[in-house]
Every structure is written in structure tokens, then in C-alpha cells.
PDB file of N, CA and C in Angstrom:
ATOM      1  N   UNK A   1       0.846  -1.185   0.000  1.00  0.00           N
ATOM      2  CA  UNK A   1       0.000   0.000   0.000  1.00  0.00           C
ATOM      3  C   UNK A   1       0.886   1.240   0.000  1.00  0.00           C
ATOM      4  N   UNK A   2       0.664   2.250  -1.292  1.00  0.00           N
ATOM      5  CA  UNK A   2       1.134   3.652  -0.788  1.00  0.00           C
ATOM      6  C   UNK A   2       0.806   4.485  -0.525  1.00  0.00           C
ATOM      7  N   UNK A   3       1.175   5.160   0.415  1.00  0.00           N
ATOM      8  CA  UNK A   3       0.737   5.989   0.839  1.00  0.00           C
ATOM      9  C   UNK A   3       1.097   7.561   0.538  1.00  0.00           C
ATOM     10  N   UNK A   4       0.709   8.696   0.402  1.00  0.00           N
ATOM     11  CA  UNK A   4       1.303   9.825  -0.015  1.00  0.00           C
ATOM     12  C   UNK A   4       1.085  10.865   1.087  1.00  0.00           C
ATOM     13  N   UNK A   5       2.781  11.432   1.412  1.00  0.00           N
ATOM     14  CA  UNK A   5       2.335  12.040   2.873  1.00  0.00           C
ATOM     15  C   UNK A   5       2.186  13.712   2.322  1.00  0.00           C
ATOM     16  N   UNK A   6       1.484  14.239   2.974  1.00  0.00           N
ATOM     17  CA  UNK A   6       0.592  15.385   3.149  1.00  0.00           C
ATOM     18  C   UNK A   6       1.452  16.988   2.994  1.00  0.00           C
ATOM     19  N   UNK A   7       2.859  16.573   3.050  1.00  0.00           N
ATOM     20  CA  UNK A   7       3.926  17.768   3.069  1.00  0.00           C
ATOM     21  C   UNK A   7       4.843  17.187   2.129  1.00  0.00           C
ATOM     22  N   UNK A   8       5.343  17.993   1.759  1.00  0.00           N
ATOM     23  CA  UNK A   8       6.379  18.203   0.673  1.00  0.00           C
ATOM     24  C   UNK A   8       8.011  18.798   1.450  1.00  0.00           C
ATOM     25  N   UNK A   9       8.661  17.845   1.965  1.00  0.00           N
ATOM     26  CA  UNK A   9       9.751  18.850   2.911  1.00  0.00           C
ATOM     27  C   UNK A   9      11.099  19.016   1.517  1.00  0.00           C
ATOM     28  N   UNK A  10      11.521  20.254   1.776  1.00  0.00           N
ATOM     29  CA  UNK A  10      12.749  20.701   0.977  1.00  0.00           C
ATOM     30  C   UNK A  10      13.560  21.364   1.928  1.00  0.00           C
ATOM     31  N   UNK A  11      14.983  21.019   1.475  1.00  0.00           N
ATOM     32  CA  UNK A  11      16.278  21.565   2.306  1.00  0.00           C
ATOM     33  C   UNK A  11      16.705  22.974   1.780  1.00  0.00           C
ATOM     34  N   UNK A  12      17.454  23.614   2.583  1.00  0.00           N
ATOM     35  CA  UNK A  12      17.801  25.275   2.057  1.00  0.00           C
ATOM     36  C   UNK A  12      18.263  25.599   0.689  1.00  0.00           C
ATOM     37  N   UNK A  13      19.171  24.598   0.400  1.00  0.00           N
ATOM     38  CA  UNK A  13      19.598  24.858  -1.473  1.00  0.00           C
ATOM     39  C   UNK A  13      18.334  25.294  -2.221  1.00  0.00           C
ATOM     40  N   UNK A  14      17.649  24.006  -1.945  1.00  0.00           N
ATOM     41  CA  UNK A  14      16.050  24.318  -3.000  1.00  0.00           C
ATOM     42  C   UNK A  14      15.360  25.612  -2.691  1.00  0.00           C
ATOM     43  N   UNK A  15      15.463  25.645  -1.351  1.00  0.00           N
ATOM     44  CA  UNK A  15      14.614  27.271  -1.097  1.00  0.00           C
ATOM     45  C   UNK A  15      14.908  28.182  -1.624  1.00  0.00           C
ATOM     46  N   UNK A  16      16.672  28.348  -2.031  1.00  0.00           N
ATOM     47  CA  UNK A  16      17.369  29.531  -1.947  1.00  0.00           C
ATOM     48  C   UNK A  16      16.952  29.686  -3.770  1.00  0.00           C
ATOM     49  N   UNK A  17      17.185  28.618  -4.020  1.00  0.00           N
ATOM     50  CA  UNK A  17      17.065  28.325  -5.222  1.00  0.00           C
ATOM     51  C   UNK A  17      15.711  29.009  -5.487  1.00  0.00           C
ATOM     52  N   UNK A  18      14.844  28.463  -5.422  1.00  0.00           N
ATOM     53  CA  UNK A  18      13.199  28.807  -5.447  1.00  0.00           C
ATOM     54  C   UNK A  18      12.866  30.271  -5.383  1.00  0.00           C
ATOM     55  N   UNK A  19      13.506  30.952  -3.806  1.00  0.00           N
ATOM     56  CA  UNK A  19      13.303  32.097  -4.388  1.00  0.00           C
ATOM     57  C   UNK A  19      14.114  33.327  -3.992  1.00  0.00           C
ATOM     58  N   UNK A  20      15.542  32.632  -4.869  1.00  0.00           N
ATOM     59  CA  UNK A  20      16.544  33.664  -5.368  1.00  0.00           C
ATOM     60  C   UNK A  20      16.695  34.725  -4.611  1.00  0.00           C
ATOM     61  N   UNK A  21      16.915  34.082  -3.566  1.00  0.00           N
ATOM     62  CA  UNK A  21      17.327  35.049  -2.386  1.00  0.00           C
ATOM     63  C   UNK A  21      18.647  34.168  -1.780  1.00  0.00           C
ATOM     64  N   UNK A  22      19.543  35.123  -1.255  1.00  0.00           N
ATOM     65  CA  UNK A  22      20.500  35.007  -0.621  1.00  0.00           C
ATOM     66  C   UNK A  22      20.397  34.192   0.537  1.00  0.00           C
ATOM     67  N   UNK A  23      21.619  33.324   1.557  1.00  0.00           N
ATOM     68  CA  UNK A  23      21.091  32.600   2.786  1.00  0.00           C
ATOM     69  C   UNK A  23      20.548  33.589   4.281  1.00  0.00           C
ATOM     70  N   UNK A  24      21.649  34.541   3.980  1.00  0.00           N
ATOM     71  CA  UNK A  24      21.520  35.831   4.944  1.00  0.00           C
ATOM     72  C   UNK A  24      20.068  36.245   5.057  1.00  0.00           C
ATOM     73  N   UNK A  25      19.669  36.949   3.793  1.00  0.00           N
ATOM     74  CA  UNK A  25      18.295  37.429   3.926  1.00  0.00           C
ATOM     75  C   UNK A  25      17.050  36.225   3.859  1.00  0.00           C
ATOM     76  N   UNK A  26      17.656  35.161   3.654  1.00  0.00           N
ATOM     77  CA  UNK A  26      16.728  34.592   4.068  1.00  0.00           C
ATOM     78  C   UNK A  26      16.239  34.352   5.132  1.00  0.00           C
ATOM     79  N   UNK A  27      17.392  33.965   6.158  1.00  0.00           N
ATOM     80  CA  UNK A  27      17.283  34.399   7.645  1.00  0.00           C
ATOM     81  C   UNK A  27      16.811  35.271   7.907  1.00  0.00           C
ATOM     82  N   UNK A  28      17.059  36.701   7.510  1.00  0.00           N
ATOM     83  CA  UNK A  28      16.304  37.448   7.987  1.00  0.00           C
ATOM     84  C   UNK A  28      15.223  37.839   7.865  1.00  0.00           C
ATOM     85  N   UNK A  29      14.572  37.089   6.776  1.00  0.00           N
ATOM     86  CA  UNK A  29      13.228  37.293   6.870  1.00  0.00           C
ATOM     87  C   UNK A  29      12.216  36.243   7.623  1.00  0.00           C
ATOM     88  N   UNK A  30      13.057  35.254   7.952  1.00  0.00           N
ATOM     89  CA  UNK A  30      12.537  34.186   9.085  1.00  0.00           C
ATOM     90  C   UNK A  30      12.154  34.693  10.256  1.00  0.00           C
ATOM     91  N   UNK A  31      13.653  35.845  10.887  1.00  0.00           N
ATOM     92  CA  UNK A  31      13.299  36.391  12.140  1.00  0.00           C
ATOM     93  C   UNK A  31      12.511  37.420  11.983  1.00  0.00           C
ATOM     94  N   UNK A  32      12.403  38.062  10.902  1.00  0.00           N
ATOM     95  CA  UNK A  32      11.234  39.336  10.764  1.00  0.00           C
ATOM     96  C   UNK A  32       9.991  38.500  10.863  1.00  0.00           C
ATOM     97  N   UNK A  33       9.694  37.660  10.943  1.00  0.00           N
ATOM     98  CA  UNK A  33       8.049  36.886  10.402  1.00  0.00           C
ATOM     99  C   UNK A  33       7.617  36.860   9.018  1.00  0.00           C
ATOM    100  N   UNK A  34       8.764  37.635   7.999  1.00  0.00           N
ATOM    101  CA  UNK A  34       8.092  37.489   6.367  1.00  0.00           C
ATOM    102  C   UNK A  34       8.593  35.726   5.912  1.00  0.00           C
ATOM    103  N   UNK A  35       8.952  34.925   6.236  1.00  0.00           N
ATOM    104  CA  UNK A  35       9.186  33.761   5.809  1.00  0.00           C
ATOM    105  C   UNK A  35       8.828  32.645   6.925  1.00  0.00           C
ATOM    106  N   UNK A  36       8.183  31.497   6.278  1.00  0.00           N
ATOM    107  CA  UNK A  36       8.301  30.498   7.628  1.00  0.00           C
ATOM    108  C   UNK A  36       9.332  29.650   7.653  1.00  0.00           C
ATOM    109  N   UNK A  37       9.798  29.797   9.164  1.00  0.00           N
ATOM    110  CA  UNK A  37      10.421  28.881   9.933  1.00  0.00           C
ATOM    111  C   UNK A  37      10.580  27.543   9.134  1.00  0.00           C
ATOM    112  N   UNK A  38      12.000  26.906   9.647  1.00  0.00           N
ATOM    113  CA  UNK A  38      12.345  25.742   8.737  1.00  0.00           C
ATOM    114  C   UNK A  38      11.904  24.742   9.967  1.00  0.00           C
ATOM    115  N   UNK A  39      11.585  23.479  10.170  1.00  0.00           N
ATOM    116  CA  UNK A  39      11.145  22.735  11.002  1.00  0.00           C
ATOM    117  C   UNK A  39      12.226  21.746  11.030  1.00  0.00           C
ATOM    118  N   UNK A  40      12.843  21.105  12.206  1.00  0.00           N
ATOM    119  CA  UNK A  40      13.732  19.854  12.455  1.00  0.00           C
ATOM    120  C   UNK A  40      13.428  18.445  11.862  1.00  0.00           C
ATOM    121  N   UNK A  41      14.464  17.999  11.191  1.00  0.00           N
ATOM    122  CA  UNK A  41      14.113  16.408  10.731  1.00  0.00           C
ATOM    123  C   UNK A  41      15.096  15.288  11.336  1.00  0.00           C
ATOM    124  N   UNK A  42      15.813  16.108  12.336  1.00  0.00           N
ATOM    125  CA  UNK A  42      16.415  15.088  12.555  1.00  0.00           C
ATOM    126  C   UNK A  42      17.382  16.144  13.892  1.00  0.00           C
ATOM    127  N   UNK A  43      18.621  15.503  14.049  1.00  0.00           N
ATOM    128  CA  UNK A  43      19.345  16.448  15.482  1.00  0.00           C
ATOM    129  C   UNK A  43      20.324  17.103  14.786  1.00  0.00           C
ATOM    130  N   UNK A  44      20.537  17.246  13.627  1.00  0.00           N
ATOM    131  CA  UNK A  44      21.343  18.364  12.862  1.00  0.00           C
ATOM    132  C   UNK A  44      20.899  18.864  11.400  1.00  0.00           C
ATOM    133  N   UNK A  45      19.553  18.663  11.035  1.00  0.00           N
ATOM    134  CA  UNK A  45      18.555  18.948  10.162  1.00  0.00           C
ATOM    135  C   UNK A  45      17.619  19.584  10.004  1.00  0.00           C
ATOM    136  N   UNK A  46      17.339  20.964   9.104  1.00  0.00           N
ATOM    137  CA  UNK A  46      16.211  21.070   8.770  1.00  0.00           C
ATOM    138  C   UNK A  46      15.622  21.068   7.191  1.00  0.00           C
ATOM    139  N   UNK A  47      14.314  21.176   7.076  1.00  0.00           N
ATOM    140  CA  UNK A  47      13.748  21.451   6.282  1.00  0.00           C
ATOM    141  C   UNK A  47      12.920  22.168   6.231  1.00  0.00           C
ATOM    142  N   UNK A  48      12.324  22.740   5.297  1.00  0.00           N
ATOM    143  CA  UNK A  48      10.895  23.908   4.833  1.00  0.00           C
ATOM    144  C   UNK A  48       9.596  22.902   4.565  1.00  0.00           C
ATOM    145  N   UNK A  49       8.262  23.454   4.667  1.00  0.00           N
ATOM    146  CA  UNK A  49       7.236  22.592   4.373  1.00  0.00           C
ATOM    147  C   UNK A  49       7.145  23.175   2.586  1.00  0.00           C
ATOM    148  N   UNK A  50       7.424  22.617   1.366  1.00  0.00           N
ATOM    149  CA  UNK A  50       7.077  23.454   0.432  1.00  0.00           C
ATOM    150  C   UNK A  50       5.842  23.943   0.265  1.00  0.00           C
ATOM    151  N   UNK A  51       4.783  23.564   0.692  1.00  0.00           N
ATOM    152  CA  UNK A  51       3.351  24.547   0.452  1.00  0.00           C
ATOM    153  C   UNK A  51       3.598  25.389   1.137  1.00  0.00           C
ATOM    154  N   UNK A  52       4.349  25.802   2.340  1.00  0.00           N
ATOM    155  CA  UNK A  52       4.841  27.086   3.037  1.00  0.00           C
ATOM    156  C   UNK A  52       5.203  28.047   1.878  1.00  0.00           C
ATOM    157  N   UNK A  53       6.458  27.733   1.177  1.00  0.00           N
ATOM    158  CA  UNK A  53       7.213  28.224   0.722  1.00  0.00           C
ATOM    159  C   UNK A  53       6.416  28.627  -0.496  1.00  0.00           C
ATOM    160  N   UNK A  54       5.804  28.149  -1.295  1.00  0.00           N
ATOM    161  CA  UNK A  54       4.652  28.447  -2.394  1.00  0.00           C
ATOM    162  C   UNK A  54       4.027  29.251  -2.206  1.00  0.00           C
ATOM    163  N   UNK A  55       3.501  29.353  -1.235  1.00  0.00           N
ATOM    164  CA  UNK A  55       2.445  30.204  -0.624  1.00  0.00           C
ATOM    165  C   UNK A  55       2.945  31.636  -0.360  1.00  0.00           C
ATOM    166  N   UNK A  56       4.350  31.909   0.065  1.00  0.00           N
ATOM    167  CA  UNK A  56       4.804  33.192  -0.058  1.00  0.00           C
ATOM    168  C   UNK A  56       5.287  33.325  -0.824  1.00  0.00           C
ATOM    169  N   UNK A  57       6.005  32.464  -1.646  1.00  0.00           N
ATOM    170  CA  UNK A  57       6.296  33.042  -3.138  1.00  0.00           C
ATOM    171  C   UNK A  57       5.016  33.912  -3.934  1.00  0.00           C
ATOM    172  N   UNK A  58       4.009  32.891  -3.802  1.00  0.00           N
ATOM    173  CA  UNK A  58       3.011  33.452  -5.025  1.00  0.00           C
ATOM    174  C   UNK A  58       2.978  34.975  -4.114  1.00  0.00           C
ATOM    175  N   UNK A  59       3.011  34.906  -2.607  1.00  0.00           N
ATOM    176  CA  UNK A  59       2.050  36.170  -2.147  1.00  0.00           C
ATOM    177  C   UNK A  59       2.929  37.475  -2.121  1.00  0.00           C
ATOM    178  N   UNK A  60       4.205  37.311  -2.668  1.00  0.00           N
ATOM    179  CA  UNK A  60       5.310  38.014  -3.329  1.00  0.00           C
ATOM    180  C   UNK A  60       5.431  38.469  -4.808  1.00  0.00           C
ATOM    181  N   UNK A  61       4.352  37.136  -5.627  1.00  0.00           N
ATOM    182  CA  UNK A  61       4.278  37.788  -7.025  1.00  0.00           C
ATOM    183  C   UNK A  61       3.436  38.702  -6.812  1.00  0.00           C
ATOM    184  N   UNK A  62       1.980  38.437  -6.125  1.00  0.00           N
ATOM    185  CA  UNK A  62       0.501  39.094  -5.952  1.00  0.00           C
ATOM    186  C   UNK A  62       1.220  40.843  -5.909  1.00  0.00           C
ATOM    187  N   UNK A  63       2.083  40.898  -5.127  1.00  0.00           N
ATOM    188  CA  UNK A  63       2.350  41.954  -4.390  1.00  0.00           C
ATOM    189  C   UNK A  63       1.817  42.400  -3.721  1.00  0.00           C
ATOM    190  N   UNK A  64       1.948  41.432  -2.407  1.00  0.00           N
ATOM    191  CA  UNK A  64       1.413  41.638  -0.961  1.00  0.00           C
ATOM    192  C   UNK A  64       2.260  42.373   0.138  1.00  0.00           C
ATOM    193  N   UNK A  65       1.626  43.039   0.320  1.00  0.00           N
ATOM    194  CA  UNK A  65       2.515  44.086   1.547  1.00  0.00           C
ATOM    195  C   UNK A  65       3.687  43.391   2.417  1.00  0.00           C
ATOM    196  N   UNK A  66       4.492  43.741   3.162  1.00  0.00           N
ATOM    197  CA  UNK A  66       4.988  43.266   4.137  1.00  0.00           C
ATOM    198  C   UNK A  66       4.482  42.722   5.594  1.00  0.00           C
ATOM    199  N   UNK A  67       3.090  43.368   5.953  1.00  0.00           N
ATOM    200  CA  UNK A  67       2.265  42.964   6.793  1.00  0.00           C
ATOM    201  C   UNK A  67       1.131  42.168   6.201  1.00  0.00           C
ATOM    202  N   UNK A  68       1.325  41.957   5.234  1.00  0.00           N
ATOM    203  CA  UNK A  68       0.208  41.344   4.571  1.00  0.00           C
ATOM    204  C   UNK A  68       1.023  39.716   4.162  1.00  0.00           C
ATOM    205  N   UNK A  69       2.083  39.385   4.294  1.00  0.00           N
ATOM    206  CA  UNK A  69       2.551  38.525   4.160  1.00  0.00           C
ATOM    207  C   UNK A  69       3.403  37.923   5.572  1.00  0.00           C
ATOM    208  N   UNK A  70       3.483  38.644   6.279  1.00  0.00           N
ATOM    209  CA  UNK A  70       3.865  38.139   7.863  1.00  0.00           C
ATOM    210  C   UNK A  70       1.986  37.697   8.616  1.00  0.00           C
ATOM    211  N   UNK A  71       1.348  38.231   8.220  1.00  0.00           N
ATOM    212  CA  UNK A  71      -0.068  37.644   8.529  1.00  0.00           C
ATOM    213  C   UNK A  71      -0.246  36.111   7.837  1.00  0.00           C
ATOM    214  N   UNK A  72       0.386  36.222   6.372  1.00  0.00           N
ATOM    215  CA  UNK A  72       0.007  34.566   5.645  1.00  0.00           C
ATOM    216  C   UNK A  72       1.214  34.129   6.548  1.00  0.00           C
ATOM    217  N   UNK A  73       2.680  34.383   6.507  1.00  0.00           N
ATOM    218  CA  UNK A  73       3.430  33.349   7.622  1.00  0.00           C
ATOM    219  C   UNK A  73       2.887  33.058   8.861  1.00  0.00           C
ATOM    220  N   UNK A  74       2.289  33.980   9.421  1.00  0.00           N
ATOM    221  CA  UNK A  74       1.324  33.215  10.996  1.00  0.00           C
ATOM    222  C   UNK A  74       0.657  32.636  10.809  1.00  0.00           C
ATOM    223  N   UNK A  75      -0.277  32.529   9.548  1.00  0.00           N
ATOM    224  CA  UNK A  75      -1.704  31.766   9.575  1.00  0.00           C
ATOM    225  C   UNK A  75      -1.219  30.082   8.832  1.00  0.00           C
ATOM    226  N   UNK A  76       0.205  30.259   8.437  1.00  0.00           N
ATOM    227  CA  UNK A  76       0.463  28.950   8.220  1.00  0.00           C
ATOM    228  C   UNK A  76       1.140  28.352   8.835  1.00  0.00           C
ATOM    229  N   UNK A  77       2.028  29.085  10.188  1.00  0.00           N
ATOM    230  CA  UNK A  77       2.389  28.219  11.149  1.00  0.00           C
ATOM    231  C   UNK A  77       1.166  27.792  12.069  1.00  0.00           C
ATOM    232  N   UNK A  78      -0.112  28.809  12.119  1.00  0.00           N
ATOM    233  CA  UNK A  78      -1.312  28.155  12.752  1.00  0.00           C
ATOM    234  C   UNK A  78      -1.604  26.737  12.224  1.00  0.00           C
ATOM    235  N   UNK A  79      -1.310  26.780  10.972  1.00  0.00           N
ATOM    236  CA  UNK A  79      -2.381  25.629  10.433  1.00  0.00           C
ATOM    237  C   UNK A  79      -1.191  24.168  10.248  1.00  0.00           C
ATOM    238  N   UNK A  80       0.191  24.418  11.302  1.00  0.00           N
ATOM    239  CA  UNK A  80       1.114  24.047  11.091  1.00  0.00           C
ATOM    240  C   UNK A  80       0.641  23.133  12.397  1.00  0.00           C
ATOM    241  N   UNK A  81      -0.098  23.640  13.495  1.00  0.00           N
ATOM    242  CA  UNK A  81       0.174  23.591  14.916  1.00  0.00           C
ATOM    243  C   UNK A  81      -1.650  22.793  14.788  1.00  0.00           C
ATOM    244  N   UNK A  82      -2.368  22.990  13.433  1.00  0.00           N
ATOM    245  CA  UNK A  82      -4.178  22.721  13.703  1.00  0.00           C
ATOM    246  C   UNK A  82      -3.979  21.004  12.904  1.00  0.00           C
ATOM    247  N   UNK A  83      -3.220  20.742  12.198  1.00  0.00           N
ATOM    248  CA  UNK A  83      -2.978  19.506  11.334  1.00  0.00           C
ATOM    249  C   UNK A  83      -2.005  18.305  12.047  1.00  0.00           C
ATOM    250  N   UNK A  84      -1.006  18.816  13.280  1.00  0.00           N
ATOM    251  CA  UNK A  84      -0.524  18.228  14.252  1.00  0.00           C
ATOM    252  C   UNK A  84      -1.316  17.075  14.851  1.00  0.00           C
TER     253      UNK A  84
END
């Protein structure tokens, strides 16, 4: 039986890659709240959820404010913490 799990995890290359941003500012837009948080896969690992990462990309093409896109990063670590 297969099964297909529900997240899509990607490591920082692909992110950086994805969306052509530097590692620095990527960080810093983690600690600002414009990006979500990478989640642990292991005790010296992380990864990104890619529907995270989709989700602010597109809301970066839309041209969504800066508070208007730290609101979609909260509402998808909510729904990070409601699918748990």
C-alpha cells in the first residue's frame, strides 16, 4: 500500500534556489516573520514545508505588503500547529 504524505519537505539549497534570495536574507526574513520557519528532521537537520514556501512566493508575485505577508506566515504556522 502507498501511501502519499501530506507535506512536501525541501532543504535550504532548493529554497534559496526557489526564491533567489540570498542565505543571509533569508534568515532574515525568518526572524522578521516574512518567511516560515524551517522545522527539524532530525538532530542536525532542517527542512521547509514546500506549500509554506509556495504560498509566499506566489504572495510576493501578488504583491502583498509586508504585513500582509507576515499575517500569511502566521496563519500557516497556525495551520502548522491545527494539522498536528
Amino acid at each position: 500500500m502507498t501511501t502519499t504524505a501530506p507535506y512536501q519537505l525541501i532543504r535550504r539549497p532548493l529554497v534559496l534556489s526557489l526564491t533567489q534570495r540570498s542565505k543571509s536574507s533569508l534568515l532574515l526574513d525568518e526572524q522578521n516573520g516574512l518567511f516560515p520557519p524551517s522545522i527539524s528532521i532530525g538532530s542536525r537537520a532542517k527542512a521547509y514545508i514546500k506549500e509554506e514556501i509556495d504560498a509566499v512566493i506566489l504572495a510576493r508575485i501578488q504583491g502583498k505588503t509586508p504585513d500582509q505577508i507576515k499575517a500569511l506566515v502566521q496563519e500557516l504556522i497556525q495551520q502548522r500547529k491545527q494539522t498536528v
